[in-house]
PDB file of N, CA and C in Angstrom:
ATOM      1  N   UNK A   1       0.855  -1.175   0.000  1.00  0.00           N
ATOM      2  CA  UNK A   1       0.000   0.000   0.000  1.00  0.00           C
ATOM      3  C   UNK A   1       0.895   1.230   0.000  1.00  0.00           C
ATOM      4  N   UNK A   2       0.333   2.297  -1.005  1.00  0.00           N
ATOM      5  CA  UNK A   2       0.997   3.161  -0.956  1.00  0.00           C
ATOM      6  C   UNK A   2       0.834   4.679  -0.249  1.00  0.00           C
ATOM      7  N   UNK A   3       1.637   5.406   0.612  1.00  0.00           N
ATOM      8  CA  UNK A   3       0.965   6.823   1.413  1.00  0.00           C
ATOM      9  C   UNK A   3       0.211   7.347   0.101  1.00  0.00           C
ATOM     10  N   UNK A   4      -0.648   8.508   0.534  1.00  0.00           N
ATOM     11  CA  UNK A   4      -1.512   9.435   0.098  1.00  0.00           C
ATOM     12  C   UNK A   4      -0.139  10.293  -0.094  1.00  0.00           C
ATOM     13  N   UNK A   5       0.591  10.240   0.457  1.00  0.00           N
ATOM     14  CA  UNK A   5       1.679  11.400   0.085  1.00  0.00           C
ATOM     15  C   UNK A   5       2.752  11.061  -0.790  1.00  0.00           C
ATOM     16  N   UNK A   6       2.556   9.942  -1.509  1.00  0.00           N
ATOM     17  CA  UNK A   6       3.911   9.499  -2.480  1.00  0.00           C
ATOM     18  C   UNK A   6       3.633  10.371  -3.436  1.00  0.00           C
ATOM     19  N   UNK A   7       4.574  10.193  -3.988  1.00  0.00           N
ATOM     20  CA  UNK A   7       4.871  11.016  -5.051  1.00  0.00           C
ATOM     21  C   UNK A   7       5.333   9.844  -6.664  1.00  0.00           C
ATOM     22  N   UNK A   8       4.831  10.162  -7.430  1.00  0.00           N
ATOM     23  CA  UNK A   8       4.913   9.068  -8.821  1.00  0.00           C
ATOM     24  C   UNK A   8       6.163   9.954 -10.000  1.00  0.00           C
ATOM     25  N   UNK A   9       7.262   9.482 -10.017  1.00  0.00           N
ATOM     26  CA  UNK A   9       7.510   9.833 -11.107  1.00  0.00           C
ATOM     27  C   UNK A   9       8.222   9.217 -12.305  1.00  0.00           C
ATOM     28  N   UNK A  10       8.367  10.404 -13.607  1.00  0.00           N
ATOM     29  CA  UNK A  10       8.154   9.678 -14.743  1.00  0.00           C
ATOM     30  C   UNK A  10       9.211   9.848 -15.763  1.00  0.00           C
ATOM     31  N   UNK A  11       9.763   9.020 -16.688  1.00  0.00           N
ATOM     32  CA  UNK A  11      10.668  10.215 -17.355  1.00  0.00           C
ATOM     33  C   UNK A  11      11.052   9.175 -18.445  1.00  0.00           C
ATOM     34  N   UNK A  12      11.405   9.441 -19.456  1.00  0.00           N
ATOM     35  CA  UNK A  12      10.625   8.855 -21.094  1.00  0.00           C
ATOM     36  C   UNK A  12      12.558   8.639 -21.497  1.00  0.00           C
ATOM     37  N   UNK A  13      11.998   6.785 -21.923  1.00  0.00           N
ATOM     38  CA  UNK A  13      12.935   6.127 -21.639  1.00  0.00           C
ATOM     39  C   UNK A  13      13.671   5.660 -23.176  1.00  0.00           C
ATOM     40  N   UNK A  14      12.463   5.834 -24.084  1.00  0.00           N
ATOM     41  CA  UNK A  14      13.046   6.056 -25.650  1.00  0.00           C
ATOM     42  C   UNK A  14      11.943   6.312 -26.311  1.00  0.00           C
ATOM     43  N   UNK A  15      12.304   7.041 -27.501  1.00  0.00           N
ATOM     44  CA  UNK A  15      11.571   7.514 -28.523  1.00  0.00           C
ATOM     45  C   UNK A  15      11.687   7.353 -29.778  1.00  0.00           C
ATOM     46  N   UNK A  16      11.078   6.572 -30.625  1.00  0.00           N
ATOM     47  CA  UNK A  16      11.493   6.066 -32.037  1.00  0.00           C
ATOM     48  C   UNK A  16      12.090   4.964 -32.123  1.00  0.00           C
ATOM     49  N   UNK A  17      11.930   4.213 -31.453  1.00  0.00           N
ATOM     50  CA  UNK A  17      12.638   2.537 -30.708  1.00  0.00           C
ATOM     51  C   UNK A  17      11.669   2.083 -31.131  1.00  0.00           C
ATOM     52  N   UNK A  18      11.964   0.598 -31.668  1.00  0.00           N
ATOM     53  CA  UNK A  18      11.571  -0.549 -31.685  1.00  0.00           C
ATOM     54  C   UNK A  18      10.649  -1.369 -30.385  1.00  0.00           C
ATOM     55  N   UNK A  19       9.491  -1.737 -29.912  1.00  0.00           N
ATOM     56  CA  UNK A  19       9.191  -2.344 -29.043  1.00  0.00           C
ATOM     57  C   UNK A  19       8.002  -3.610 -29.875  1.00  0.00           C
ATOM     58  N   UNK A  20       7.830  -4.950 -28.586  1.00  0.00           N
ATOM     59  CA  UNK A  20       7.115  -5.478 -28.983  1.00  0.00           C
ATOM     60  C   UNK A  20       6.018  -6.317 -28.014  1.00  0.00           C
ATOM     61  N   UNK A  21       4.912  -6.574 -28.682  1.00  0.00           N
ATOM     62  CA  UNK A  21       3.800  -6.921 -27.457  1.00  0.00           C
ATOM     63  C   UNK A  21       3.007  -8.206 -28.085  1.00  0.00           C
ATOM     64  N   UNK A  22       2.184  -8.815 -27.578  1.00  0.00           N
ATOM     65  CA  UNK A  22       1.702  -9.977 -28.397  1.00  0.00           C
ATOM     66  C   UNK A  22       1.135  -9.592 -29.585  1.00  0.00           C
ATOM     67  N   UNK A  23       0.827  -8.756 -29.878  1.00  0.00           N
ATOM     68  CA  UNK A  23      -0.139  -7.949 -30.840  1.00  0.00           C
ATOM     69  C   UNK A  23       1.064  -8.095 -32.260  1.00  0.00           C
ATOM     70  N   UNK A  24       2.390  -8.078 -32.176  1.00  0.00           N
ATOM     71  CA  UNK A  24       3.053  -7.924 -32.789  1.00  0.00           C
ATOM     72  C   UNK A  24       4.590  -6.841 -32.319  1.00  0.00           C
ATOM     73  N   UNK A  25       5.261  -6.595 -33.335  1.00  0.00           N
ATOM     74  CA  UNK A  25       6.415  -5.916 -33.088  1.00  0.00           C
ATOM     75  C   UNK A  25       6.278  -4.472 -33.999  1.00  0.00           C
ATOM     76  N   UNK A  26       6.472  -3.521 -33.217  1.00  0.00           N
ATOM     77  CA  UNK A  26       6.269  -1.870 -33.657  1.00  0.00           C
ATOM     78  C   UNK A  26       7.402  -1.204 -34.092  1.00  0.00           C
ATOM     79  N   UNK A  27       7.700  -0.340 -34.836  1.00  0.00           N
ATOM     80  CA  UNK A  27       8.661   0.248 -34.934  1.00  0.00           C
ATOM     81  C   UNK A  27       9.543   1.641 -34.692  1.00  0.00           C
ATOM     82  N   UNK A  28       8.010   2.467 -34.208  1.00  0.00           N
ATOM     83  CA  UNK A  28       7.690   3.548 -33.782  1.00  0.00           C
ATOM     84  C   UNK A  28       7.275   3.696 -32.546  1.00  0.00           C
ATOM     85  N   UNK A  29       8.425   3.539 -31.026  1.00  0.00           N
ATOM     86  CA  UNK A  29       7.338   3.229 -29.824  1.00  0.00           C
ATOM     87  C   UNK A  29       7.580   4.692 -28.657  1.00  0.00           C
ATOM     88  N   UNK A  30       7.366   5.186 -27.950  1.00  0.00           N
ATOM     89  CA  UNK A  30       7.575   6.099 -26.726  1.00  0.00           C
ATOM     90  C   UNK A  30       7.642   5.030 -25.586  1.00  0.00           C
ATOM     91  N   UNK A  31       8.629   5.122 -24.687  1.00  0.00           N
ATOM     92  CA  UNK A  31       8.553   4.339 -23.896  1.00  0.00           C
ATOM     93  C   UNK A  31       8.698   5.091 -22.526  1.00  0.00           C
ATOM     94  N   UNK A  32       7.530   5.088 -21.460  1.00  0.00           N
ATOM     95  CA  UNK A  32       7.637   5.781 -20.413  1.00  0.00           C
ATOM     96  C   UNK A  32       8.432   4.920 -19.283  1.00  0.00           C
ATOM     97  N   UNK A  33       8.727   5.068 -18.207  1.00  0.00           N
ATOM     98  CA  UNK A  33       8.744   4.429 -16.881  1.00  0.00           C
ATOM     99  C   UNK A  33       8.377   5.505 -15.367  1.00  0.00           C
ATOM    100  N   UNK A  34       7.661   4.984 -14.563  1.00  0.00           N
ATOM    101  CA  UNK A  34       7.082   5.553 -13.607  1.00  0.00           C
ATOM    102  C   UNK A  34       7.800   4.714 -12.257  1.00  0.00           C
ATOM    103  N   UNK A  35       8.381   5.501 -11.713  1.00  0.00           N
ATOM    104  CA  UNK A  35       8.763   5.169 -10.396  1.00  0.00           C
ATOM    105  C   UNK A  35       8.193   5.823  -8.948  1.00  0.00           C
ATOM    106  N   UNK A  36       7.910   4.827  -7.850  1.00  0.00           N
ATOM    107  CA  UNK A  36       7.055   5.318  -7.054  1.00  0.00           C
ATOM    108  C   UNK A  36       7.414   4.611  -5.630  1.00  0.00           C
ATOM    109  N   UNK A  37       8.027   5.421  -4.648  1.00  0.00           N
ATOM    110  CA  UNK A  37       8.716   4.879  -3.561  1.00  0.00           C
ATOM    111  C   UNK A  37       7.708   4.099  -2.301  1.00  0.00           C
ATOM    112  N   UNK A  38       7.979   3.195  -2.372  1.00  0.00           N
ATOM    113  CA  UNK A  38       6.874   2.354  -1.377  1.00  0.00           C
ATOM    114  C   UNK A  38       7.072   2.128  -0.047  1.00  0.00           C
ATOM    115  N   UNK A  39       8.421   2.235   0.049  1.00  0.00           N
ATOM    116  CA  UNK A  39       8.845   2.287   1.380  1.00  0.00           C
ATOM    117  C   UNK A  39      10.545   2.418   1.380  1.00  0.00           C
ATOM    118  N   UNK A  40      11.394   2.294   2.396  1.00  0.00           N
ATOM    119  CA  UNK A  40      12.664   2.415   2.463  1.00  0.00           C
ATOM    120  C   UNK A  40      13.359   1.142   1.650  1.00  0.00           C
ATOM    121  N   UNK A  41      12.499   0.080   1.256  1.00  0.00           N
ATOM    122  CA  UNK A  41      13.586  -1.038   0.931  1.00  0.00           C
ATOM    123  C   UNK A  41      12.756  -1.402  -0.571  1.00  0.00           C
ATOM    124  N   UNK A  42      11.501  -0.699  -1.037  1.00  0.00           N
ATOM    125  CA  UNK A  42      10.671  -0.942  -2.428  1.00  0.00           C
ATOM    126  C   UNK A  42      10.437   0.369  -2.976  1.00  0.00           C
ATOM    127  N   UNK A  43      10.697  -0.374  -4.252  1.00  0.00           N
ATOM    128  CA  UNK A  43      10.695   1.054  -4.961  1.00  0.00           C
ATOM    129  C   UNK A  43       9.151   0.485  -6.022  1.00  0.00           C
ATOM    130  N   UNK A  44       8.725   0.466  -6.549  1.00  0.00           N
ATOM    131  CA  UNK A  44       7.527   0.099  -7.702  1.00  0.00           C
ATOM    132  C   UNK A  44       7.920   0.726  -9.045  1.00  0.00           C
ATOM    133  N   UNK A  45       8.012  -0.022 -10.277  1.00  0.00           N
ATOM    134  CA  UNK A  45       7.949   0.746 -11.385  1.00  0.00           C
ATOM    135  C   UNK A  45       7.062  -0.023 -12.368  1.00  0.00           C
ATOM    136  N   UNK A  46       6.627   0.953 -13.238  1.00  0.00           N
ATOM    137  CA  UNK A  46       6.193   0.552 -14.368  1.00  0.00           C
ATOM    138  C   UNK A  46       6.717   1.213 -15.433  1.00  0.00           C
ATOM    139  N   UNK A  47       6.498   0.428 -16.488  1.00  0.00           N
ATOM    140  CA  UNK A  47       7.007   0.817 -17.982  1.00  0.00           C
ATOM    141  C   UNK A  47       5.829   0.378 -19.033  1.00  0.00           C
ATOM    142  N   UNK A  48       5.820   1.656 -19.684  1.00  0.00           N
ATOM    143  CA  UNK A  48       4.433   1.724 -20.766  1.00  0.00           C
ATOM    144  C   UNK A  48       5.215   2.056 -21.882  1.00  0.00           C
ATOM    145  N   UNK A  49       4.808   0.911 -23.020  1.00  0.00           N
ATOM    146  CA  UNK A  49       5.176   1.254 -24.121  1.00  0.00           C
ATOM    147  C   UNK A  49       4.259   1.826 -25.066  1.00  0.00           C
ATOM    148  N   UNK A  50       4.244   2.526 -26.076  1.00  0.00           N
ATOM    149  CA  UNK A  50       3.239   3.351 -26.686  1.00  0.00           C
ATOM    150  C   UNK A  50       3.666   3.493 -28.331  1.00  0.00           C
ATOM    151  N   UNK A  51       2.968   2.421 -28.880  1.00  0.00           N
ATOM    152  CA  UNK A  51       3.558   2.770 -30.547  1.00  0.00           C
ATOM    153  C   UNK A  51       2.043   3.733 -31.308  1.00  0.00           C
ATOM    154  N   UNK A  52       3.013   4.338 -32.109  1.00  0.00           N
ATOM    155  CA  UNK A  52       2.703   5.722 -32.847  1.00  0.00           C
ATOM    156  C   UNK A  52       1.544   4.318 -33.754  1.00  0.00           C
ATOM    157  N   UNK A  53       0.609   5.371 -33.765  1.00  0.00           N
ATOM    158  CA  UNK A  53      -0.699   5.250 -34.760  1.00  0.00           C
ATOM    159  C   UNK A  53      -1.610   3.874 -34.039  1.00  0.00           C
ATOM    160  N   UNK A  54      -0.969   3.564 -32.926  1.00  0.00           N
ATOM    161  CA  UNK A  54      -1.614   2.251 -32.469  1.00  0.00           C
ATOM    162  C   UNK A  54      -2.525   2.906 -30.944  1.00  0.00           C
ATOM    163  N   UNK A  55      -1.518   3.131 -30.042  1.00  0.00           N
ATOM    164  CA  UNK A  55      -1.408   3.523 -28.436  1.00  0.00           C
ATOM    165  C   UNK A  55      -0.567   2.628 -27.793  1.00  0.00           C
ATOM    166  N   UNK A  56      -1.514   2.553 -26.808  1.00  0.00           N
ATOM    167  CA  UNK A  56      -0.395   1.849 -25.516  1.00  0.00           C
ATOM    168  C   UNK A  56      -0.652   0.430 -25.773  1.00  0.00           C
ATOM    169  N   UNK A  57       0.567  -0.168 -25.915  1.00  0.00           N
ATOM    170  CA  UNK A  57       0.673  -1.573 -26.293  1.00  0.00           C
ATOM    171  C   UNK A  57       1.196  -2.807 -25.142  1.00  0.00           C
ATOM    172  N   UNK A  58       1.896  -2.160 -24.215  1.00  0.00           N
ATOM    173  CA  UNK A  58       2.575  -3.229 -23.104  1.00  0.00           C
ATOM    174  C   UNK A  58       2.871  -2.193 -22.357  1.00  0.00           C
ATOM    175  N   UNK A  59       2.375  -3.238 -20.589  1.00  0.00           N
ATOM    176  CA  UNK A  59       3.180  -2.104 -19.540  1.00  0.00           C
ATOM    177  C   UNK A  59       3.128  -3.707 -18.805  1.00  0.00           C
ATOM    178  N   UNK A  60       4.717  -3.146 -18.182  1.00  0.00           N
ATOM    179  CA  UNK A  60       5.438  -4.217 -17.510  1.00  0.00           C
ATOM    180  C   UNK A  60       5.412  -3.879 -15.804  1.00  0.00           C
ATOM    181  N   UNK A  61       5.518  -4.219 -14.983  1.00  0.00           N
ATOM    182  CA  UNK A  61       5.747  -3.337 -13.733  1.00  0.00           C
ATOM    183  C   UNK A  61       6.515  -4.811 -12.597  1.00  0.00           C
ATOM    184  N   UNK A  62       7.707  -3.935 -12.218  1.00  0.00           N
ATOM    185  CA  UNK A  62       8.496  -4.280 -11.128  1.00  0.00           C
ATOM    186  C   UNK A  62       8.523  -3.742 -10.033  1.00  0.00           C
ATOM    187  N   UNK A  63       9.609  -4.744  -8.703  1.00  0.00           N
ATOM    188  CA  UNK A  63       9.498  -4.095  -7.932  1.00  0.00           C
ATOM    189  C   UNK A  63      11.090  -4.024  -7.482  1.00  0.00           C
ATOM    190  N   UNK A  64      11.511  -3.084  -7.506  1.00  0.00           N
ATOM    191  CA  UNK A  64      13.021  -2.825  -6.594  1.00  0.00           C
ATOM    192  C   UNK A  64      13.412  -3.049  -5.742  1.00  0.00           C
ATOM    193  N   UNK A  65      13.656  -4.022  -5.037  1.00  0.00           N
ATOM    194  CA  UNK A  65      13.551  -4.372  -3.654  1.00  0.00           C
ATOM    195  C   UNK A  65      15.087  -4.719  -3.080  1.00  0.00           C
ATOM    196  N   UNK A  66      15.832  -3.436  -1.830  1.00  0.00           N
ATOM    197  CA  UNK A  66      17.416  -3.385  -2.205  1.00  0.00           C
ATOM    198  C   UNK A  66      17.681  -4.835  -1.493  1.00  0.00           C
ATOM    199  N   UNK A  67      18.969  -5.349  -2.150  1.00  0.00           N
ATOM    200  CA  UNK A  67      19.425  -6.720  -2.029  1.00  0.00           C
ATOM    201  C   UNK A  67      18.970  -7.659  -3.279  1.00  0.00           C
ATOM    202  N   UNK A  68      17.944  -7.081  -3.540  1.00  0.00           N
ATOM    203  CA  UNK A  68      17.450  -8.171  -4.623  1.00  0.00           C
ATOM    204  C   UNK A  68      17.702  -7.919  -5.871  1.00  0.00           C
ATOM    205  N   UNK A  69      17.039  -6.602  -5.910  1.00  0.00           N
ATOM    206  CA  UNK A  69      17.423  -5.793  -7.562  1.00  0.00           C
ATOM    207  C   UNK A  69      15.939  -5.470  -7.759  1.00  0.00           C
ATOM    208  N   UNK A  70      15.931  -5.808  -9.251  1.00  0.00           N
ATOM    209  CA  UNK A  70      14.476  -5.773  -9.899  1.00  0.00           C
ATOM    210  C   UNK A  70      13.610  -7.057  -9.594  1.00  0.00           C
ATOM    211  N   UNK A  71      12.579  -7.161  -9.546  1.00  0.00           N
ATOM    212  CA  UNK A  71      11.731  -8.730  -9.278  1.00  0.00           C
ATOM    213  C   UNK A  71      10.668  -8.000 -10.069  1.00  0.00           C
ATOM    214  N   UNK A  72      10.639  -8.650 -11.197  1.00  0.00           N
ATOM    215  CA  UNK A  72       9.146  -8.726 -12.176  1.00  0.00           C
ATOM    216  C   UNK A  72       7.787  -9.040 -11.352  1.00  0.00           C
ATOM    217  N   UNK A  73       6.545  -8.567 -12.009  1.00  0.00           N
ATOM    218  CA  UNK A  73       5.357  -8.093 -11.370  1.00  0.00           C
ATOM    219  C   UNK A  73       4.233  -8.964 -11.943  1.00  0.00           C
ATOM    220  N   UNK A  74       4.462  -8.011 -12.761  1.00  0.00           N
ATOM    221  CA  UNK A  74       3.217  -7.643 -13.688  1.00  0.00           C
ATOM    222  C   UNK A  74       3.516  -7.754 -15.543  1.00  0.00           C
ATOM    223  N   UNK A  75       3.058  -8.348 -16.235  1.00  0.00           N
ATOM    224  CA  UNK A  75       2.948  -7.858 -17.617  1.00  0.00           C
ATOM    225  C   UNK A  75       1.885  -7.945 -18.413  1.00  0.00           C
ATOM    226  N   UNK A  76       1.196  -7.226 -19.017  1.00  0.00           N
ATOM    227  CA  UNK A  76      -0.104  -6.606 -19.678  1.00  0.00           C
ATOM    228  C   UNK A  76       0.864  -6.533 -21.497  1.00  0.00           C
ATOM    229  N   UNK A  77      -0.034  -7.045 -22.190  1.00  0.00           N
ATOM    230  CA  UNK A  77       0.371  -7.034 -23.518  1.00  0.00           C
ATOM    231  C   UNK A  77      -0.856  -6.712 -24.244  1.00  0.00           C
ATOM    232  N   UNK A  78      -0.797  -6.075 -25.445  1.00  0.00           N
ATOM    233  CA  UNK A  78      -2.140  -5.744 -26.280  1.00  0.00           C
ATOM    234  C   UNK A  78      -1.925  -6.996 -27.336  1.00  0.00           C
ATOM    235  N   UNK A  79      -2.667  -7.881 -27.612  1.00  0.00           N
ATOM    236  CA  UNK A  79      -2.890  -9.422 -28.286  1.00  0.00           C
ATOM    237  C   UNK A  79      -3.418  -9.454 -29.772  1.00  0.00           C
ATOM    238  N   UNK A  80      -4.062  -8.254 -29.598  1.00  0.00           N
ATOM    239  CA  UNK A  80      -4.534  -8.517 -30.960  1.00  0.00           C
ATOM    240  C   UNK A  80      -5.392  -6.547 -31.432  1.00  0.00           C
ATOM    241  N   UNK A  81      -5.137  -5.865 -32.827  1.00  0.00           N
ATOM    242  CA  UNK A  81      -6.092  -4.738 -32.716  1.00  0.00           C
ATOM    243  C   UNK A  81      -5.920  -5.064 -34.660  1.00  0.00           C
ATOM    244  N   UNK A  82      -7.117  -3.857 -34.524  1.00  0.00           N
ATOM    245  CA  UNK A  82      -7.050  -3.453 -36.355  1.00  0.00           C
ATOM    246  C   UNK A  82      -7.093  -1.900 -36.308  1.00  0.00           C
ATOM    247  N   UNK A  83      -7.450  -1.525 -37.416  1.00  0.00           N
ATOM    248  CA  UNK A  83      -7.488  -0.293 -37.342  1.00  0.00           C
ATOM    249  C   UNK A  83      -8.725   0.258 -38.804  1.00  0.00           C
ATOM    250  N   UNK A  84      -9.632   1.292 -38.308  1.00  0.00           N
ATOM    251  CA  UNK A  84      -9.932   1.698 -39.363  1.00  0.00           C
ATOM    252  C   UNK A  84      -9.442   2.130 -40.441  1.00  0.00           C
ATOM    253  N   UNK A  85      -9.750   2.424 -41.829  1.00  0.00           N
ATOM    254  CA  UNK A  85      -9.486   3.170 -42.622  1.00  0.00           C
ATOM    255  C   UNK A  85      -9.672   4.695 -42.062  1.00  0.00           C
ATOM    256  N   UNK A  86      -8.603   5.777 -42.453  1.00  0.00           N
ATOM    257  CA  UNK A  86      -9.781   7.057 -42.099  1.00  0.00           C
ATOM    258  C   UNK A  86     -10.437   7.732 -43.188  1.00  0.00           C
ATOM    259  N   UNK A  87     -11.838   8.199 -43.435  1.00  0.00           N
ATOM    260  CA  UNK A  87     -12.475   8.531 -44.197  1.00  0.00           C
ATOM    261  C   UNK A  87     -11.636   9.786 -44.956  1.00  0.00           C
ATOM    262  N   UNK A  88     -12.455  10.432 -45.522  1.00  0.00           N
ATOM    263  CA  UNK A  88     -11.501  11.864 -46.857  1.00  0.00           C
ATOM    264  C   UNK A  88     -11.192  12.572 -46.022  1.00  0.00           C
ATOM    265  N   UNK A  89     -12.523  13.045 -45.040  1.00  0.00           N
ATOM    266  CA  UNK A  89     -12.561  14.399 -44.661  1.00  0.00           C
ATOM    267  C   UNK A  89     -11.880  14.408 -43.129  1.00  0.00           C
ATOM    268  N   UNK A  90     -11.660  13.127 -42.646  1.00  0.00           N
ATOM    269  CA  UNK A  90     -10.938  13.367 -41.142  1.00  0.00           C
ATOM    270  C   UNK A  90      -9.109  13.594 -40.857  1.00  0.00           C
ATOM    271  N   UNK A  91      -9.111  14.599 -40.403  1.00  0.00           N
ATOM    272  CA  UNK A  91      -8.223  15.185 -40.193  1.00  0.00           C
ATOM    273  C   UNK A  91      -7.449  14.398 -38.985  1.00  0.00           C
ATOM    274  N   UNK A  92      -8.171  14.227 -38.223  1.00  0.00           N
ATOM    275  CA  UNK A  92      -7.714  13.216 -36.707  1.00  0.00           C
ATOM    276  C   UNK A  92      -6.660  12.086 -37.256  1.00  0.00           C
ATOM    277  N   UNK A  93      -6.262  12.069 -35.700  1.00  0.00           N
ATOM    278  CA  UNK A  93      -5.603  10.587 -35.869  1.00  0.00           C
ATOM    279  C   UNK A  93      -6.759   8.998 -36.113  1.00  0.00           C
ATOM    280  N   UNK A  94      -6.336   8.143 -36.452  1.00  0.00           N
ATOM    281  CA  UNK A  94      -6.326   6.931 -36.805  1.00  0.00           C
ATOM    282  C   UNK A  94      -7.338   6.376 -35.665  1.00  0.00           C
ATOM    283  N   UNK A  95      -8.565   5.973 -35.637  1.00  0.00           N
ATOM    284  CA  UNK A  95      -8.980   5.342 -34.677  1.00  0.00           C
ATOM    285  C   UNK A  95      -9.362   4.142 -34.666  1.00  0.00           C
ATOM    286  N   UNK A  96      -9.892   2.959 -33.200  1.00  0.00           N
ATOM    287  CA  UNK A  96      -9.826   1.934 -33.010  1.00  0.00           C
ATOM    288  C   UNK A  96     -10.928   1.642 -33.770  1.00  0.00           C
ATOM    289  N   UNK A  97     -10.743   0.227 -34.105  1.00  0.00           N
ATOM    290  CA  UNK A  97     -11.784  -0.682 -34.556  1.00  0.00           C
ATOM    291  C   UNK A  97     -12.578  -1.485 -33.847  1.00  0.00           C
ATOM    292  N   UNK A  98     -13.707  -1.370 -34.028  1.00  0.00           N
ATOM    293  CA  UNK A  98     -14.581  -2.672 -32.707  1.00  0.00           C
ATOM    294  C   UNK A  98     -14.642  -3.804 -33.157  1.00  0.00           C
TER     295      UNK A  98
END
């Protein structure tokens, strides 16, 4: 459990990198990581990967725990998407398909 008073932070770990999720392998990704102090001996992180024209495709999350290192968590993968065509007149980005 984490205080009401932690503090989350964030700071962007590559841009224009290669990443990959069950969905497939991207070539265009932003990759965040969020670190968030849990106590004196855990640290919590996550890492969100984000490929261009898709979204967020995989977030992984560890835990830092000193003596140990990193100890894996969590992993969330996007498995499967499509994508519309976009019509003449839309200017927007690319949206999901149902």
């Amino acid at each position: 459990i984490l205080s009401a008073s932690s503090i989350e932070h964030y700071r962007i770990i590559g841009v224009g990198q290669p990443c990959e999720a069950q969905a497939g392998r991207f070539d265009d990704c932003l990759v965040i990581e969020s670190k968030n102090r849990r106590d004196e001996k855990t640290t919590l992180l996550a890492t969100f990967s984000w490929a261009r024209g898709i979204g967020l495709v995989k977030i992984e999350t560890e835990a830092e725990i000193k003596g140990k290192g990193r100890v894996p968590q969590t992993e969330r993968s996007l498995i499967h998407y499509s994508l519309k065509p976009k019509a003449e007149n839309d200017d927007g980005p690319d949206t999901w398909s149902k």
